[in-house]
Protein backbone atom coordinates (compact mmCIF):
# COMPACT_ATOMS: atom_id res chain seq x y z
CA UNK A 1 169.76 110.00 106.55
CA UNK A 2 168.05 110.53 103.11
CA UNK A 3 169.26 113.02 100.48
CA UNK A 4 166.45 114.75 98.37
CA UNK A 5 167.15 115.66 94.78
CA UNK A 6 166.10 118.87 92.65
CA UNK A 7 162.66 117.99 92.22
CA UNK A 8 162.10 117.34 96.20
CA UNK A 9 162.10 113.39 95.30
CA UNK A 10 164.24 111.65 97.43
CA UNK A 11 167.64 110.22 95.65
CA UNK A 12 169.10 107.78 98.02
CA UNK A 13 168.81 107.09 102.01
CA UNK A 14 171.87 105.69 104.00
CA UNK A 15 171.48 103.48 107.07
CA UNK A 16 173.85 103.33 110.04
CA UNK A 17 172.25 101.58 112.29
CA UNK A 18 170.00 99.31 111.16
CA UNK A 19 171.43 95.92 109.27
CA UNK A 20 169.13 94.19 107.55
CA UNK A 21 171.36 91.96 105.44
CA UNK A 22 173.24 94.78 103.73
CA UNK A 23 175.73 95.43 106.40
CA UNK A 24 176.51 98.70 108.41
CA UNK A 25 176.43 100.98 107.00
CA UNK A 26 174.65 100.77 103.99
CA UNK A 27 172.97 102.92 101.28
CA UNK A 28 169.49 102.70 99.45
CA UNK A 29 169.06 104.42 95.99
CA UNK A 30 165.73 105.45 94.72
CA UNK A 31 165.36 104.26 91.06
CA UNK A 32 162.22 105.71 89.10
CA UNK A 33 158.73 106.09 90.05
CA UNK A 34 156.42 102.98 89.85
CA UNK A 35 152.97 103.25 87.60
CA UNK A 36 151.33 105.00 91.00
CA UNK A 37 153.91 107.53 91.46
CA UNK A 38 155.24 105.38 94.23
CA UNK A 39 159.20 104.92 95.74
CA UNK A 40 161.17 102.83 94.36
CA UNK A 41 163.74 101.84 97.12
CA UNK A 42 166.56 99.89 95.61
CA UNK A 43 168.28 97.25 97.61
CA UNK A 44 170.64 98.17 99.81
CA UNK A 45 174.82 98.40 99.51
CA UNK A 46 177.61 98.55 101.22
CA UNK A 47 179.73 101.77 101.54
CA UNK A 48 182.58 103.05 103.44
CA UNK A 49 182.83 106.57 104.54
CA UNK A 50 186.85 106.63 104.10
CA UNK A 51 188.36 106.38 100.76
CA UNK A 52 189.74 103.19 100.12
């Protein structure tokens, strides 16, 4: 699932399924644009969906 801010870039992307040394689930922020106007997918962490 990926979540889009105001400006139509994308803000972070959350994984359920796929574990690819971040555990399941796990979330990907977006930091700023590279020199190209390219993503800039941050490494993934953990999250839980419940409160705790």
């Amino acid at each position: 699932m990926r979540l889009y801010g105001d400006t139509g870039a994308p803000v972070v992307d959350f994984d359920f399924d796929h574990d690819h040394g971040q555990g399941v689930p796990h979330a990907h922020n977006y930091g700023p644009p590279g020199p190209l106007g390219e993503l800039n997918r941050e490494t993934g962490r953990s999250f839980s969906l419940l409160p705790w």
